[in-house]
PDB file of N, CA and C in Angstrom:
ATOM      1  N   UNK A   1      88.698  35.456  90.735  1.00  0.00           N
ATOM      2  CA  UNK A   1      87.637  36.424  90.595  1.00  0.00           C
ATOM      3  C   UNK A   1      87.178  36.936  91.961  1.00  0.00           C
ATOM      4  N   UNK A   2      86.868  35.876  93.006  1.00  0.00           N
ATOM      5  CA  UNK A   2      86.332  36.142  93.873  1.00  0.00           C
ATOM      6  C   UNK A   2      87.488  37.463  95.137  1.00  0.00           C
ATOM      7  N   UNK A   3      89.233  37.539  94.712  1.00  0.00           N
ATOM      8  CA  UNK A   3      89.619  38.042  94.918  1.00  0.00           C
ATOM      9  C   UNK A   3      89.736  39.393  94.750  1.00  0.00           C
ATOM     10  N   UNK A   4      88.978  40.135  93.185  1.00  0.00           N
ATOM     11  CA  UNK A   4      88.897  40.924  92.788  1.00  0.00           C
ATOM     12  C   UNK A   4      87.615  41.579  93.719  1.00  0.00           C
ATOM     13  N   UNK A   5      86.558  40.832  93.397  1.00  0.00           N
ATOM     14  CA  UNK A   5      85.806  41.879  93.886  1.00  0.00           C
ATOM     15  C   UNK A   5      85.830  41.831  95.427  1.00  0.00           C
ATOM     16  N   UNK A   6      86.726  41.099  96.698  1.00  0.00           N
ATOM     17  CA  UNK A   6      86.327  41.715  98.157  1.00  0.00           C
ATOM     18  C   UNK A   6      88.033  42.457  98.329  1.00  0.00           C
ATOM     19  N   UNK A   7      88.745  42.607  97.354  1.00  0.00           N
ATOM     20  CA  UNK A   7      89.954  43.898  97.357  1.00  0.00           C
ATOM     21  C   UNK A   7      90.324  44.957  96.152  1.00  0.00           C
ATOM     22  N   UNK A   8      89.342  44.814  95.252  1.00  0.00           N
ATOM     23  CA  UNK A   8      89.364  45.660  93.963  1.00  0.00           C
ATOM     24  C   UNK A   8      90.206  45.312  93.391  1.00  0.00           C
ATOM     25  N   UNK A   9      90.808  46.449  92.467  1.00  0.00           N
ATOM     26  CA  UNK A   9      91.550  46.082  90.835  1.00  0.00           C
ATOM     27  C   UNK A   9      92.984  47.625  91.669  1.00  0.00           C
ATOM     28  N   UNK A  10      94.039  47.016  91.442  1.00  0.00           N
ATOM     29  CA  UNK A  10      95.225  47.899  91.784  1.00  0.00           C
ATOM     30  C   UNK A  10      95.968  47.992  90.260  1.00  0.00           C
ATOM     31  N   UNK A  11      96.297  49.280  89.584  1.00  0.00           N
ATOM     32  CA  UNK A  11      96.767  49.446  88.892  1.00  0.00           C
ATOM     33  C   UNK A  11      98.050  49.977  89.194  1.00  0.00           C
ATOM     34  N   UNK A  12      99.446  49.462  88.375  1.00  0.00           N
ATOM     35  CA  UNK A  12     100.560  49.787  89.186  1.00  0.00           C
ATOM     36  C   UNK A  12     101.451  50.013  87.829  1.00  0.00           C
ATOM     37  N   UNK A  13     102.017  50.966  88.464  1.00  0.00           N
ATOM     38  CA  UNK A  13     103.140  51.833  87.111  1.00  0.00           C
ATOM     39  C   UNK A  13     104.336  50.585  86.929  1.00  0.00           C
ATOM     40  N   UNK A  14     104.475  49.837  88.006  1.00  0.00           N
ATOM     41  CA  UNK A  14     105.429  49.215  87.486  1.00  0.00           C
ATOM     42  C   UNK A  14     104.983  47.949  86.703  1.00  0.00           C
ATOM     43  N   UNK A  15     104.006  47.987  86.614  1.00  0.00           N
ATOM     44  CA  UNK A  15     103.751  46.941  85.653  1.00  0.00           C
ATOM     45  C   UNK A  15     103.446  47.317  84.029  1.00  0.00           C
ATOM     46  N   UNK A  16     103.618  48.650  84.215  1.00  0.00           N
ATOM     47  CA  UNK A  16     103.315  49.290  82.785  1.00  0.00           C
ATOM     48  C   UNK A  16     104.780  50.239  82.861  1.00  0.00           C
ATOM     49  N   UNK A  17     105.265  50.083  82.888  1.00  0.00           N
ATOM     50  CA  UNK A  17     106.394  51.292  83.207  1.00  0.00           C
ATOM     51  C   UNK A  17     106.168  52.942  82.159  1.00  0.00           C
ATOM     52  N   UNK A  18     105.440  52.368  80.874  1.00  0.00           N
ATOM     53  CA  UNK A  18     105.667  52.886  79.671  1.00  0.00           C
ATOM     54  C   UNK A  18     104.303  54.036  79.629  1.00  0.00           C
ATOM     55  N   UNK A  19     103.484  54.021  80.958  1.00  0.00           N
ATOM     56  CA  UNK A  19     101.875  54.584  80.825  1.00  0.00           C
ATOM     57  C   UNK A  19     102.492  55.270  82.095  1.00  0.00           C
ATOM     58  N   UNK A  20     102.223  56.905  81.673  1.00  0.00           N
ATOM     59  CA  UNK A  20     103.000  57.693  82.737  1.00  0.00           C
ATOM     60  C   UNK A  20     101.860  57.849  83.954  1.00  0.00           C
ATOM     61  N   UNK A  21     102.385  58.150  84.940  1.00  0.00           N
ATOM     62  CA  UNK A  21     101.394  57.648  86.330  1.00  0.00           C
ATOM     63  C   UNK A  21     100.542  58.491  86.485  1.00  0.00           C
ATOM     64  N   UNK A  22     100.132  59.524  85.934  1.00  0.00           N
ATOM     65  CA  UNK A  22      99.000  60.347  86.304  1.00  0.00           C
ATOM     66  C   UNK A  22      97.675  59.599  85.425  1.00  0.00           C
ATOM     67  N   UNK A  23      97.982  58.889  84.250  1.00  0.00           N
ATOM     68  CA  UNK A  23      97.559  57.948  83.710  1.00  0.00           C
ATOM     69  C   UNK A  23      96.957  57.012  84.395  1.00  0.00           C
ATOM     70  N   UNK A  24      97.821  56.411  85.074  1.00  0.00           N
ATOM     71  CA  UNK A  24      97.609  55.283  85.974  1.00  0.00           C
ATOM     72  C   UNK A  24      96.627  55.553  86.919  1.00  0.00           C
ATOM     73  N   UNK A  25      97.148  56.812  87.605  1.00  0.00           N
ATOM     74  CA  UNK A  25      96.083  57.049  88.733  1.00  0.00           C
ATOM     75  C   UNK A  25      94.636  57.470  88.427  1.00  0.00           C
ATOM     76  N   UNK A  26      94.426  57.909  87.618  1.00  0.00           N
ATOM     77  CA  UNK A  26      93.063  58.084  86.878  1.00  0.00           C
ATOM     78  C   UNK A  26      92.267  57.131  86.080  1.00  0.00           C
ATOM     79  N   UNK A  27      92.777  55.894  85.804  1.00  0.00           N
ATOM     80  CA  UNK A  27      92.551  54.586  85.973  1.00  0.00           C
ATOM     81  C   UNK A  27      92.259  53.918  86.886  1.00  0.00           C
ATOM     82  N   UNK A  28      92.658  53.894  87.866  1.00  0.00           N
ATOM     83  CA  UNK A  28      92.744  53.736  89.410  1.00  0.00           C
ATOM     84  C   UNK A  28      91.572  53.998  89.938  1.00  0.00           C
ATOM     85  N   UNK A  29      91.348  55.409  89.404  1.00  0.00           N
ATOM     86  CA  UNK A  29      90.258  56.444  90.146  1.00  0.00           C
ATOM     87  C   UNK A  29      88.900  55.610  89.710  1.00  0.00           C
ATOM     88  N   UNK A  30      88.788  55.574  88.425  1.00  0.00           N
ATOM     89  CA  UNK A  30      87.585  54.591  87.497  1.00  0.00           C
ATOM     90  C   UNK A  30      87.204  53.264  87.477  1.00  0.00           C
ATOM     91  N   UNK A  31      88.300  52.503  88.809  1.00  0.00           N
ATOM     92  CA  UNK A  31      88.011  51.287  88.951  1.00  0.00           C
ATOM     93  C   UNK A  31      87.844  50.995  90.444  1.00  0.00           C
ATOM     94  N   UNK A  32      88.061  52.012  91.189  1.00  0.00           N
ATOM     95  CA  UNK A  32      87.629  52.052  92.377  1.00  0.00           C
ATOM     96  C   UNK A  32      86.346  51.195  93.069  1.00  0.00           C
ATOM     97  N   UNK A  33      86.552  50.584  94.085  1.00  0.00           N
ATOM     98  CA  UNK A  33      85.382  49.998  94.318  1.00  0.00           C
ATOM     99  C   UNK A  33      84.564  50.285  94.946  1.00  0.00           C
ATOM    100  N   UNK A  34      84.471  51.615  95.518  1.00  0.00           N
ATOM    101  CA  UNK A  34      83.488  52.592  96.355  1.00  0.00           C
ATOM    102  C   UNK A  34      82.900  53.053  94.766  1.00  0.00           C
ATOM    103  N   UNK A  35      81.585  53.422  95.011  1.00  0.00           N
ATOM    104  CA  UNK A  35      81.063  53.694  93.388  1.00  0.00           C
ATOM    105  C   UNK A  35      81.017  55.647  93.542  1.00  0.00           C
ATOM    106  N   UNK A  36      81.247  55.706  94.700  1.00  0.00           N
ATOM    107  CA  UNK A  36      81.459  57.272  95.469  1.00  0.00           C
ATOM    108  C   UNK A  36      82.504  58.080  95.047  1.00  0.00           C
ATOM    109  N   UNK A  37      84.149  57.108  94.842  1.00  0.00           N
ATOM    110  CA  UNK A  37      85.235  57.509  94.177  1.00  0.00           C
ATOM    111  C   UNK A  37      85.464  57.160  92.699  1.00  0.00           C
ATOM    112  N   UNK A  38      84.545  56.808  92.317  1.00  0.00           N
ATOM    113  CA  UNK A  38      85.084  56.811  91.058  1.00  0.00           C
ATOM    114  C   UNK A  38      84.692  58.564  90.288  1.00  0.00           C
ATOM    115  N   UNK A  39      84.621  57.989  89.040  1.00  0.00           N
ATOM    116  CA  UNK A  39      84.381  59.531  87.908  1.00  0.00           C
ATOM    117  C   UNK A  39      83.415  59.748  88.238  1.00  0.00           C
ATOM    118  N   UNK A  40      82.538  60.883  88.391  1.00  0.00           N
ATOM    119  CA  UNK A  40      81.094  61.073  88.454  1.00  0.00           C
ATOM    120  C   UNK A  40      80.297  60.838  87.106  1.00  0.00           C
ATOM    121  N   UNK A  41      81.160  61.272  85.926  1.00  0.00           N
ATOM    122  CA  UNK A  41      80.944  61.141  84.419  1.00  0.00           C
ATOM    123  C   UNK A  41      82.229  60.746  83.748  1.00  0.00           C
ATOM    124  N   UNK A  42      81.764  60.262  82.182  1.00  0.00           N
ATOM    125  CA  UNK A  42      82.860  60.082  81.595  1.00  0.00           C
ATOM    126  C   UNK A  42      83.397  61.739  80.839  1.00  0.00           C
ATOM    127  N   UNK A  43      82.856  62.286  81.014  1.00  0.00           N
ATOM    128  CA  UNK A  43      82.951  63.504  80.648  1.00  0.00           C
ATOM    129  C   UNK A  43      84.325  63.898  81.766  1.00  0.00           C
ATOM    130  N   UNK A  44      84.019  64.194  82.765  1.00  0.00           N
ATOM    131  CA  UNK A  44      84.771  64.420  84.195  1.00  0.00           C
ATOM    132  C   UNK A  44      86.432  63.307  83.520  1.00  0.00           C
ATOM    133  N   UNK A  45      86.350  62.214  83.386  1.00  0.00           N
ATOM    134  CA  UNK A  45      87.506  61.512  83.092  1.00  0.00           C
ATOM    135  C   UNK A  45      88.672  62.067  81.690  1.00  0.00           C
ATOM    136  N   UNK A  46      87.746  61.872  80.944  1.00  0.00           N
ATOM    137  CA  UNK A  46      87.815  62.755  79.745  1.00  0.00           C
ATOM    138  C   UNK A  46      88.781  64.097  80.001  1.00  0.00           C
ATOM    139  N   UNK A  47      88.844  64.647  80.994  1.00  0.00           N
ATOM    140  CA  UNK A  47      89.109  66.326  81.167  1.00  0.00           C
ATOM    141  C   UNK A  47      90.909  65.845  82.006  1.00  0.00           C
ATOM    142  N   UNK A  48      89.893  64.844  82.979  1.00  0.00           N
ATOM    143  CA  UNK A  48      91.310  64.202  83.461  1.00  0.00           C
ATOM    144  C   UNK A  48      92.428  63.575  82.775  1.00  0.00           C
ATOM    145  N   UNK A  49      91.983  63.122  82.025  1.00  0.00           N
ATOM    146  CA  UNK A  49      93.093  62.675  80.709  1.00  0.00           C
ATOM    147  C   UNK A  49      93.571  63.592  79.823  1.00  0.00           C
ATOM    148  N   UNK A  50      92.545  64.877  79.246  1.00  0.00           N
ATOM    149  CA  UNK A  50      93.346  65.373  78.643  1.00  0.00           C
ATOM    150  C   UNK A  50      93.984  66.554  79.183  1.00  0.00           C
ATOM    151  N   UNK A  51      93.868  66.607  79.861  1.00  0.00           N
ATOM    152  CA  UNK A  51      94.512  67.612  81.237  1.00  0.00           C
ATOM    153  C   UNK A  51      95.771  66.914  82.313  1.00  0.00           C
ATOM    154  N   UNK A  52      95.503  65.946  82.204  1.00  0.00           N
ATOM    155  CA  UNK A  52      96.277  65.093  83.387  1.00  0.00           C
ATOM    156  C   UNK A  52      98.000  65.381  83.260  1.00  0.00           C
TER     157      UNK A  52
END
């Protein structure tokens, strides 16, 4: 645990091979540990997914 939160959460295509990476990276974006980069809204994510 204590690893997670002082290097965050890395989401990686190769561990999903099957979740195409723009996917991934917008996942990525929402788990970010700057609270600056993440989504501003879930609305904002939302657009990214179905747009992505």
């Amino acid at each position: 645990m204590m690893v997670i939160g002082s290097r965050g959460v890395r989401v990686s295509y190769l561990s999903a091979p099957h979740v195409p990476s723009t996917v991934c990276e917008i996942i990525q974006r929402a788990l970010n540990k700057d609270p600056g980069q993440r989504w501003q809204s879930a609305g904002a994510m939302r657009t990214a997914l179905m747009h992505g």
